[in-house]
Protein backbone atom coordinates (compact mmCIF):
# COMPACT_ATOMS: atom_id res chain seq x y z
CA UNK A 1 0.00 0.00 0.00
CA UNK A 2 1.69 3.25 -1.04
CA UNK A 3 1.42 6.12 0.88
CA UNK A 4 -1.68 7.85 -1.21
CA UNK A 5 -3.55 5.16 -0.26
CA UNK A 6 -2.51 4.79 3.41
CA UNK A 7 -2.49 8.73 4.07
CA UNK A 8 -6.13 9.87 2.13
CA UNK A 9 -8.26 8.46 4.36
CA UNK A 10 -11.93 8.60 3.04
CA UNK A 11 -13.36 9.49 6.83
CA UNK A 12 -11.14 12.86 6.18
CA UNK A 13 -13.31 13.59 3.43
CA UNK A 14 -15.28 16.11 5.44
CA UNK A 15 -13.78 19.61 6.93
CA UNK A 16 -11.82 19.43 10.24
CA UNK A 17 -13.64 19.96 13.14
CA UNK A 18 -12.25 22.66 15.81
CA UNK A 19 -10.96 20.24 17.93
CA UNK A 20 -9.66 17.95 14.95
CA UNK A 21 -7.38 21.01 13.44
CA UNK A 22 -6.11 21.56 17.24
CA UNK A 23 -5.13 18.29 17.51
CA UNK A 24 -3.01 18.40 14.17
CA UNK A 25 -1.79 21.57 15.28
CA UNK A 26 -0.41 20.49 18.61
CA UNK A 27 1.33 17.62 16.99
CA UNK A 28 3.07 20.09 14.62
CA UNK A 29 4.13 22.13 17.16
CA UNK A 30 5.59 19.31 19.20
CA UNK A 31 9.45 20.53 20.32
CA UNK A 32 11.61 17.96 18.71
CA UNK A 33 9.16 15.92 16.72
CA UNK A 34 10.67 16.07 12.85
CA UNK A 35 8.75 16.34 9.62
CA UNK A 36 9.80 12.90 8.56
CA UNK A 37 8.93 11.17 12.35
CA UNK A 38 5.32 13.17 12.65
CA UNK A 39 4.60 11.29 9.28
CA UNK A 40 5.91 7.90 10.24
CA UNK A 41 3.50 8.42 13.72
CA UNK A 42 0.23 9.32 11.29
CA UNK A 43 0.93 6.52 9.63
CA UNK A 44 1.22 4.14 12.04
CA UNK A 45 -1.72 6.08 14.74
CA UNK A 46 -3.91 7.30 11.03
CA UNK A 47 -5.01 10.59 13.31
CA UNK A 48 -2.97 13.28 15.60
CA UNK A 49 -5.90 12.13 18.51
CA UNK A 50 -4.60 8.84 18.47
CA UNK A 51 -0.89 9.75 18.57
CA UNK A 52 -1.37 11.82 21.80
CA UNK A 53 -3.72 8.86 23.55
CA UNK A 54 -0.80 6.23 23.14
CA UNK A 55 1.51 5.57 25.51
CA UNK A 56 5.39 6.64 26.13
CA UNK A 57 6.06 3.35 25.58
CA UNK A 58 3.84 2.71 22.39
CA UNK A 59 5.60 6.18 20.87
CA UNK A 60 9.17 5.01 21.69
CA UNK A 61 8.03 1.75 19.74
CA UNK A 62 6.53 3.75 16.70
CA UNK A 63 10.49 5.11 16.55
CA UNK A 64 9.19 8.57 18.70
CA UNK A 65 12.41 9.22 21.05
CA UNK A 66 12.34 9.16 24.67
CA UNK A 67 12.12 13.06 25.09
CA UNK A 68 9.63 13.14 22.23
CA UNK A 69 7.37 10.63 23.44
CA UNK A 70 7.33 12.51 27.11
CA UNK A 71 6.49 15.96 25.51
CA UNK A 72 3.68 14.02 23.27
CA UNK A 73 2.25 12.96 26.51
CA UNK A 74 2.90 15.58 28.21
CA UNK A 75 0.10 17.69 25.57
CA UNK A 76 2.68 20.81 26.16
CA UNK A 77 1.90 22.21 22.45
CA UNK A 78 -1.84 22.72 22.81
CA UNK A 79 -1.70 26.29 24.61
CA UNK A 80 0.55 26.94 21.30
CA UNK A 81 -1.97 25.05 18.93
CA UNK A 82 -4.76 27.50 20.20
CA UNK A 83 -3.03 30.31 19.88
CA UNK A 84 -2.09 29.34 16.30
CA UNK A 85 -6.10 28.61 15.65
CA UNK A 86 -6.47 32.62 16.79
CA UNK A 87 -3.88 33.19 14.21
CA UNK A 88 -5.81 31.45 11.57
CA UNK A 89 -8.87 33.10 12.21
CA UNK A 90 -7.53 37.12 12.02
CA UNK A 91 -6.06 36.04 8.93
CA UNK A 92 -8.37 33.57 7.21
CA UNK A 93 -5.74 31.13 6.81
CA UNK A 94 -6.81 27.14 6.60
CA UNK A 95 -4.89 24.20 7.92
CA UNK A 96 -4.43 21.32 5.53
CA UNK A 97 -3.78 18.24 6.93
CA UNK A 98 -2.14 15.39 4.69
CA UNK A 99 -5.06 13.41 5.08
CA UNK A 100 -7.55 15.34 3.09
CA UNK A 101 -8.27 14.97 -0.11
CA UNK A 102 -7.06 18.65 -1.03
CA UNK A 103 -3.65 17.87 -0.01
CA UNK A 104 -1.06 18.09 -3.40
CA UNK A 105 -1.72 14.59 -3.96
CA UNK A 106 2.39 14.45 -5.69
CA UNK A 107 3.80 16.48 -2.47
CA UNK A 108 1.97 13.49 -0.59
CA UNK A 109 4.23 10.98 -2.74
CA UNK A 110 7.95 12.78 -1.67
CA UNK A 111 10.46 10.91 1.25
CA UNK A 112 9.36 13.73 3.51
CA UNK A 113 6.26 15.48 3.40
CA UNK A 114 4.21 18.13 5.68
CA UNK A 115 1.85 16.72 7.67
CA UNK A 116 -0.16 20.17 8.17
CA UNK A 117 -0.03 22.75 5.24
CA UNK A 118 -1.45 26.37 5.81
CA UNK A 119 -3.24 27.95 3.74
CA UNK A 120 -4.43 31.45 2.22
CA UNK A 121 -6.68 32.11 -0.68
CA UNK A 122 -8.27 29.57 -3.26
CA UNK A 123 -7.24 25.97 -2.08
CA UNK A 124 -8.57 24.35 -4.83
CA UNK A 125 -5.65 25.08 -6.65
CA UNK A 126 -3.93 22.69 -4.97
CA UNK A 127 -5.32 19.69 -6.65
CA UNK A 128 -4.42 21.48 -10.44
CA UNK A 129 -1.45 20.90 -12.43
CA UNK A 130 1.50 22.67 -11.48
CA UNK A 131 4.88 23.98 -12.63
CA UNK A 132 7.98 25.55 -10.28
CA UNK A 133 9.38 28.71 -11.77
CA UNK A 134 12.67 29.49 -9.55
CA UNK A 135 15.62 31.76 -10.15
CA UNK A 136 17.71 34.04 -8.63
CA UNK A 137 17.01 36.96 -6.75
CA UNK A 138 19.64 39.12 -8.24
CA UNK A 139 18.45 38.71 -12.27
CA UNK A 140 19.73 40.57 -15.24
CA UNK A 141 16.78 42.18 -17.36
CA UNK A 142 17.27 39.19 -19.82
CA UNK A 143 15.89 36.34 -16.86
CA UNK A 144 13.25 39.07 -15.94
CA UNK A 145 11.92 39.02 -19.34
CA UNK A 146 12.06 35.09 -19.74
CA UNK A 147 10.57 34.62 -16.18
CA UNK A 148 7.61 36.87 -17.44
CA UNK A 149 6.98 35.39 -20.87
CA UNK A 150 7.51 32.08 -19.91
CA UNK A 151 5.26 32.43 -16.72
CA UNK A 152 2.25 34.42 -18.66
CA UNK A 153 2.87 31.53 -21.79
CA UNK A 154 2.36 28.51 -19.40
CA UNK A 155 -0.37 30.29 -17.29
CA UNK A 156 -2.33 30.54 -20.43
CA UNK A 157 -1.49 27.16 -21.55
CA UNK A 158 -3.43 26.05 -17.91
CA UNK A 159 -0.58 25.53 -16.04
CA UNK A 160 -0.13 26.56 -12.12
CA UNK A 161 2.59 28.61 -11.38
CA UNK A 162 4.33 27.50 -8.36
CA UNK A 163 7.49 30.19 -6.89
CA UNK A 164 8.43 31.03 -3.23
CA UNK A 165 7.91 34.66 -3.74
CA UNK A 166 11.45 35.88 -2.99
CA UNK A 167 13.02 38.78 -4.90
CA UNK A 168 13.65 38.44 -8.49
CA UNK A 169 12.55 35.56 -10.56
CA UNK A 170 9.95 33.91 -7.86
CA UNK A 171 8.21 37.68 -8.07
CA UNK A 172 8.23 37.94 -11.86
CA UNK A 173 6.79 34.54 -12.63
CA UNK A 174 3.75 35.41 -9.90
CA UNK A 175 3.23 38.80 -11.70
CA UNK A 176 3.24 37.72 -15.01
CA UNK A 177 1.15 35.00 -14.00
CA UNK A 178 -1.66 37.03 -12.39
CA UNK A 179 -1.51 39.37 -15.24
CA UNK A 180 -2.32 36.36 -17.68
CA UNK A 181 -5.03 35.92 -16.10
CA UNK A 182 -3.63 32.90 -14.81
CA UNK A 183 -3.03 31.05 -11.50
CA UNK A 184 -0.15 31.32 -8.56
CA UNK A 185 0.55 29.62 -5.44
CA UNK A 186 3.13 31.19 -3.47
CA UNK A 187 5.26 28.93 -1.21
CA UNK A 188 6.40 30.52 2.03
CA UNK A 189 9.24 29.83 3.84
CA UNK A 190 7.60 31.21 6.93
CA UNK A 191 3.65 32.11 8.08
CA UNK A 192 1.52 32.73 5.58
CA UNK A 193 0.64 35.50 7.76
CA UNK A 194 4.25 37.10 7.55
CA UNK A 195 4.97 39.22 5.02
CA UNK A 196 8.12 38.54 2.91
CA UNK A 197 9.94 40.32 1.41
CA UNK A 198 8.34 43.79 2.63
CA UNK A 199 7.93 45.09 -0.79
CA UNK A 200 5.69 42.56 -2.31
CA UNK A 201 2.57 43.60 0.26
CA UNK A 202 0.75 44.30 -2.79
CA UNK A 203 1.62 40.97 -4.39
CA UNK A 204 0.74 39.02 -1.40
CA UNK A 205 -2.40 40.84 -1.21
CA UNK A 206 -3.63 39.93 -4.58
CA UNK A 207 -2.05 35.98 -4.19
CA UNK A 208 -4.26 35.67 -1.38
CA UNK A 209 -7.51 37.11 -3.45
CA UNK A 210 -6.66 35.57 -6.53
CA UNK A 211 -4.13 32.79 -5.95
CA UNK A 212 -2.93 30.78 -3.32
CA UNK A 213 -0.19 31.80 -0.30
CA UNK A 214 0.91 28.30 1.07
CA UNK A 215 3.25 27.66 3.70
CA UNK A 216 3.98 24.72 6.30
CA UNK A 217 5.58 26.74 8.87
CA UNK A 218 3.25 28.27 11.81
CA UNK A 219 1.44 31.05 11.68
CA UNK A 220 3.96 33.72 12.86
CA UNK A 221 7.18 32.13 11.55
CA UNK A 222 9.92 34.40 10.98
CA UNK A 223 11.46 33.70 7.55
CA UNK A 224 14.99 32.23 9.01
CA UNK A 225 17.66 31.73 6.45
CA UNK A 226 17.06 28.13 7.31
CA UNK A 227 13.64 27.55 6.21
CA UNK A 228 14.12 28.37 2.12
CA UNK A 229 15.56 24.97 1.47
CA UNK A 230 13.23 23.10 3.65
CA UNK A 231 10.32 25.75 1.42
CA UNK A 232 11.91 24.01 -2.26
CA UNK A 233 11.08 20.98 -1.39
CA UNK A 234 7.22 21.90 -1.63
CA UNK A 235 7.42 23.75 -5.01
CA UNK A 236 9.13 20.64 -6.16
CA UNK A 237 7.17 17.85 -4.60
CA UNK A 238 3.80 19.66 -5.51
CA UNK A 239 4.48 20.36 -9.26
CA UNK A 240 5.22 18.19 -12.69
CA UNK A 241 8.54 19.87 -12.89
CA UNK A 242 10.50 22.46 -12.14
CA UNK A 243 11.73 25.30 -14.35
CA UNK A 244 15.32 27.31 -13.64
CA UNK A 245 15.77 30.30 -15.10
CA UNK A 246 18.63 31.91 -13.57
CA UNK A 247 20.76 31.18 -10.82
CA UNK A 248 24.73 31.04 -9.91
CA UNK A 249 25.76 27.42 -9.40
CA UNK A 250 25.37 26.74 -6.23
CA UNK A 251 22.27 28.95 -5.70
CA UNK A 252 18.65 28.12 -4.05
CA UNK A 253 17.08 27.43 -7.36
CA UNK A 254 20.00 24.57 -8.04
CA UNK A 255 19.07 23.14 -5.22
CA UNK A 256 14.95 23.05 -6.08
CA UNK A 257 16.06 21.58 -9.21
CA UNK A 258 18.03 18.55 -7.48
CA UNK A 259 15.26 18.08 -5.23
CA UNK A 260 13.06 17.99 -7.77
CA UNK A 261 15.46 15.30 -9.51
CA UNK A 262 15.42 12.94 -6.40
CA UNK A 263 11.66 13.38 -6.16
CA UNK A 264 11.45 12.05 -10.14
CA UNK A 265 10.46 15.29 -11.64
CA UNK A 266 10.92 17.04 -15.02
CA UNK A 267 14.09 19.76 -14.66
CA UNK A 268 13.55 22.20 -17.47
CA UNK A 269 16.26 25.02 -17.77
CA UNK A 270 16.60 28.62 -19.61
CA UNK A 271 20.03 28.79 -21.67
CA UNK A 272 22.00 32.00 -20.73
CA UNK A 273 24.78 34.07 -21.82
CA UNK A 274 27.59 31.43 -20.84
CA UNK A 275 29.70 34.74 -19.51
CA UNK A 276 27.07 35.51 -16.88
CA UNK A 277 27.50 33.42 -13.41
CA UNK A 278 23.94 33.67 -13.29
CA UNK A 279 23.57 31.48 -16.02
CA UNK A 280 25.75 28.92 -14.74
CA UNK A 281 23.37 27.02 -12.83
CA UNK A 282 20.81 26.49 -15.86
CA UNK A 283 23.57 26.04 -18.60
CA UNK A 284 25.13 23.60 -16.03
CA UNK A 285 22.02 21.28 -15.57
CA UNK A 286 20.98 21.52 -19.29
CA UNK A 287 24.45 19.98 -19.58
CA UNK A 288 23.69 16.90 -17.03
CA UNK A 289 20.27 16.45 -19.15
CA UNK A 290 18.05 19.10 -18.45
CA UNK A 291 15.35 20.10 -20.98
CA UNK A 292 16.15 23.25 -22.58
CA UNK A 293 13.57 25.88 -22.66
CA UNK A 294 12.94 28.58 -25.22
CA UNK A 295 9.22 28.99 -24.68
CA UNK A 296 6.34 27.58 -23.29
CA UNK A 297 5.70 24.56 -25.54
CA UNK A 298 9.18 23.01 -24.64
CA UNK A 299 7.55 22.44 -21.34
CA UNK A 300 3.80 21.39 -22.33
CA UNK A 301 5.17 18.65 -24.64
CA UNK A 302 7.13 17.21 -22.73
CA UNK A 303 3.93 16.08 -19.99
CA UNK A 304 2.40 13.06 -19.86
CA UNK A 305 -0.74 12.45 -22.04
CA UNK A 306 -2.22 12.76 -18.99
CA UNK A 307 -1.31 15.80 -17.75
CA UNK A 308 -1.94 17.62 -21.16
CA UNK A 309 -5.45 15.83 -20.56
CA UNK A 310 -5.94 17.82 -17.43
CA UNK A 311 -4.68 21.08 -19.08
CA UNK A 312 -7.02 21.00 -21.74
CA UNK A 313 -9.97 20.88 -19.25
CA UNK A 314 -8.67 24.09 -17.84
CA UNK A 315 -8.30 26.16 -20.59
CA UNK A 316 -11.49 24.16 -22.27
CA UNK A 317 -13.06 26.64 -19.28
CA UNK A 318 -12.43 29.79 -20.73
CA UNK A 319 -14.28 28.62 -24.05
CA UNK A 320 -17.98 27.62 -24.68
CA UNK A 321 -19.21 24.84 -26.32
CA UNK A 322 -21.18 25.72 -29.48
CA UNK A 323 -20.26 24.95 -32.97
CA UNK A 324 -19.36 27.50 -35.53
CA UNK A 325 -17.85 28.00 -39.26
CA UNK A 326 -14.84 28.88 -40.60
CA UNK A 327 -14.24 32.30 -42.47
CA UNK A 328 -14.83 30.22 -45.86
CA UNK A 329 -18.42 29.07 -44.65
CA UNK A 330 -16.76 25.33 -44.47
CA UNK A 331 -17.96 23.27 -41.35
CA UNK A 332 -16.08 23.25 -37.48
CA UNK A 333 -15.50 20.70 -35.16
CA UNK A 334 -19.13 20.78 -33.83
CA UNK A 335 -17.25 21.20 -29.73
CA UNK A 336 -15.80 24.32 -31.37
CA UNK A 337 -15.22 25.93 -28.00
CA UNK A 338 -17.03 29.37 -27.78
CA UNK A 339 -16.89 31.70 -24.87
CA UNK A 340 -13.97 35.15 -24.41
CA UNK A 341 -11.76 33.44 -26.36
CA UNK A 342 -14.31 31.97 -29.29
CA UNK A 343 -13.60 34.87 -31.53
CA UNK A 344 -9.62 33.97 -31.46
CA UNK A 345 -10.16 30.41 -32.04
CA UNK A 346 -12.46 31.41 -35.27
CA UNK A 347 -10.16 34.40 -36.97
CA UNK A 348 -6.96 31.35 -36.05
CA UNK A 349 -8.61 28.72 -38.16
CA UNK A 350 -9.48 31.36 -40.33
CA UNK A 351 -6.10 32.74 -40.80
CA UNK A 352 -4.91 28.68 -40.89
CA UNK A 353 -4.19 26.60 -44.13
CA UNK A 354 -4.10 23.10 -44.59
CA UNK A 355 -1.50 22.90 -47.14
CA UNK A 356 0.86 26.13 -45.91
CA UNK A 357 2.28 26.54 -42.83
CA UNK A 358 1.72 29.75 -41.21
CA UNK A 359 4.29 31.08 -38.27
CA UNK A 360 3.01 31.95 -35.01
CA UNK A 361 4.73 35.79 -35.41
CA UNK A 362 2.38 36.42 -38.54
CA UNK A 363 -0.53 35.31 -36.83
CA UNK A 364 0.32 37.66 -34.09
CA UNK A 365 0.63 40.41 -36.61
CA UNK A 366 -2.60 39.52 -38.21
CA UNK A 367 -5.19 39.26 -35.59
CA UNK A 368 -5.85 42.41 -34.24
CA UNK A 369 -6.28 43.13 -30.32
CA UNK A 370 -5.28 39.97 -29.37
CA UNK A 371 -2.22 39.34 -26.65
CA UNK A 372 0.40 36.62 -27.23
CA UNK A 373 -1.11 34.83 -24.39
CA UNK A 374 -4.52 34.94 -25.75
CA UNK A 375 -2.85 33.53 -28.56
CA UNK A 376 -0.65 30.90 -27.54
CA UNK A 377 -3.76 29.63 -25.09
CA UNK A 378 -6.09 29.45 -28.41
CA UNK A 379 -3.62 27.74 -30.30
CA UNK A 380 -2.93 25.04 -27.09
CA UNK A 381 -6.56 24.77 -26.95
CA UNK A 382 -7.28 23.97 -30.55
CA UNK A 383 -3.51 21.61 -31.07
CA UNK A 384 -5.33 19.37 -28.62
CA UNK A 385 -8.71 19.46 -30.11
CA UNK A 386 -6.86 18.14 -32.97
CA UNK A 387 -7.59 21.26 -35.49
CA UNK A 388 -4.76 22.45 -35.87
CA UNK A 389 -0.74 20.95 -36.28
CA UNK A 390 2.22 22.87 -35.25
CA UNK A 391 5.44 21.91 -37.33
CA UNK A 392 8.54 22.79 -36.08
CA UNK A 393 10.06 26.85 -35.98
CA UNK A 394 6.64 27.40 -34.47
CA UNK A 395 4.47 27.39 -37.59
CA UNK A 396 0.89 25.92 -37.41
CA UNK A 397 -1.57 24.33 -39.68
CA UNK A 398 -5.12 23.47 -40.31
CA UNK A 399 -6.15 19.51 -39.94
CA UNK A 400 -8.54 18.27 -42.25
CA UNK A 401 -10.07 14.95 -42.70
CA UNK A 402 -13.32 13.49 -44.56
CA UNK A 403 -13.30 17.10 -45.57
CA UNK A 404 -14.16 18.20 -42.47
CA UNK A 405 -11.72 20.45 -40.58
CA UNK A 406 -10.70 19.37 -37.25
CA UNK A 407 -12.73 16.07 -36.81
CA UNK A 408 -10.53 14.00 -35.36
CA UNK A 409 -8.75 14.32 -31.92
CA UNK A 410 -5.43 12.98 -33.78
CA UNK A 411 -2.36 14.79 -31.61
């Protein structure tokens, strides 16, 4: 039995009680007790109320140590855990136990996961597909303007962007994504109550009202130095892959990507000028088999058919569903998607030929009031509708069959 199946319990379905969420937050706050052991005790107890009815001695035989098992029975972290419910409440923060069902069912799957998550904003995010954008915080106006295309291009395309929120790269990727119209979960590497840095109040502000602020310290955490590694491993665990776009060597986002390599994740990495040190760490780990990334589709096609599935579905969202005609009066895919992006998908197969490949660039210059991620999220949308082709240096073409365009889900 892996550990999905041992850790989503199906009596967790329902929201935790007052006294259930104090009882996970006393075990978190247990002096001593390590991420790794508080798991191994849930596992072996299934709920925090039976860890603190057992016994010293049945704690010291689940692997607890002598000092943890006394302040376990002891109950010493429930005038804490109460405090940290008060916390919750002024801020409108959510705990997320690993046992319920909205718990990043991949971060669930790492050596060492959270037991209690805390959370600020729109929670069901956390069950969507997700990508880590990391970098530096020190970029040169070249990663700024990769992190923000890159970010906006794989927002559209339905992806989550996942980023810690630091300086720099984290900050750009959560901007551009939220200008996309897109969606960001921030990863904290203290309370999701804390604001870090100070200048990105206003960011915070709108993660929280249109994205997701996540974090598995306590409410209150200082961010310590300490607690950025111990963050990486959540943007890593929780998402398909990760995606480095600048950093030295030996910096933070290097490290993501090699804990995203021992938790079986995709490692996708920006080129850079080779006589930049920020540009060492992603030139180094496209050398050691990274994928290279010059845009967004570098990533998308390299998911599992699965995982494109799931994308689809999300952008299939900001379309409708009724049938329409080409420019030339010829019949469309009856599950034409409609909706704001209905009139794109038209003036694209419009603009489309079966026989003549047409670049992405012209069809940017073409179409009128329409954004490259409007764009790029209507082309996504109708590649895996099977209406359209792309061919390689970006240039796209109509499908036909039985002489009607676009009737076959063919990728």
């Amino acid at each position: 039995m892996d550990r999905r199946t041992r850790l989503a319990d199906p009596m967790a379905t329902q929201q935790l009680t007052r006294e259930e969420e104090l009882h996970w937050l006393a075990l978190k706050l247990i002096p001593g007790l390590g991420t790794r052991k508080a798991g191994q005790l849930i596992e072996r107890f299934r709920t925090p109320q039976a860890v603190f009815r057992s016994s010293i001695s049945e704690l010291e035989a689940a692997g607890a140590s002598p000092g943890v098992a006394r302040n376990i029975s002891s109950g010493c972290s429930f005038e804490d855990a109460v405090l940290q419910q008060e916390r919750m409440a002024a801020s409108g923060a959510v705990a997320i136990p690993i046992s319920d069902p909205r718990y990043p069912p991949m971060l669930r799957e790492i050596f060492d996961p959270p037991i209690l998550l805390f959370a600020r904003g729109r929670v069901e995010l956390l069950s969507r597909v997700m990508i880590g954008v990391v970098g530096t915080r020190r970029p040169s106006t070249y990663g700024m303007a990769v992190a923000d295309r890159l970010s906006g291009d794989l927002s559209a395309a339905g992806l989550v962007i996942a980023s810690g929120m630091a300086r720099g790269i984290d900050t750009s990727a959560h901007r551009a994504s939220l200008r996309a119209g897109g969606d960001t979960v921030a990863v904290f590497g203290c309370g999701v109550d804390v604001l870090y840095p100070s200048e990105n109040r206003k960011l915070s502000n709108d993660i929280a009202e249109k994205g997701l602020l996540l974090s598995e310290f306590p409410m209150g955490a200082p961010a310590f130095p300490q607690n950025f590694p111990v963050r990486n491993r959540i943007i890593s665990g929780m998402s398909v892959g990760v995606l480095v776009v600048e950093g030295a060597q030996y910096s933070g986002s290097s490290i993501t990507a090699r804990l995203a390599l021992d938790q079986g994740r995709d490692v996708f990495a920006v080129p850079g000028n080779v006589t930049s040190k920020m540009s060492w760490g992603p030139n180094l780990l496209i050398k050691q088999g990274a994928k290279l990334v010059q845009d967004w589709n570098d990533v998308v096609v390299e998911l599992a058919p699965d995982v494109r599935l799931r994308l689809l579905q999300v952008t299939q969202g900001r379309l409708g569903e009724e049938g329409a005609s080409d420019a030339g009066g010829e019949p469309v895919q009856a599950s034409l998607p409609l909706g704001p992006m209905a009139e794109i998908a038209r003036r694209v197969l419009a603009e489309l030929k079966v026989d003549s490949p047409v670049p992405i660039d012209n069809l940017l210059e073409t179409l009128e009031n329409c954004s490259s991620s409007e764009l790029i999220a209507t082309l996504f949308e109708l590649e895996m509708l099977g209406m359209i082709r792309q061919l390689p240096g970006k240039n796209f073409v109509k499908i036909w069959q039985d002489g009607v365009c676009g009737s076959s889900h063919s990728r």
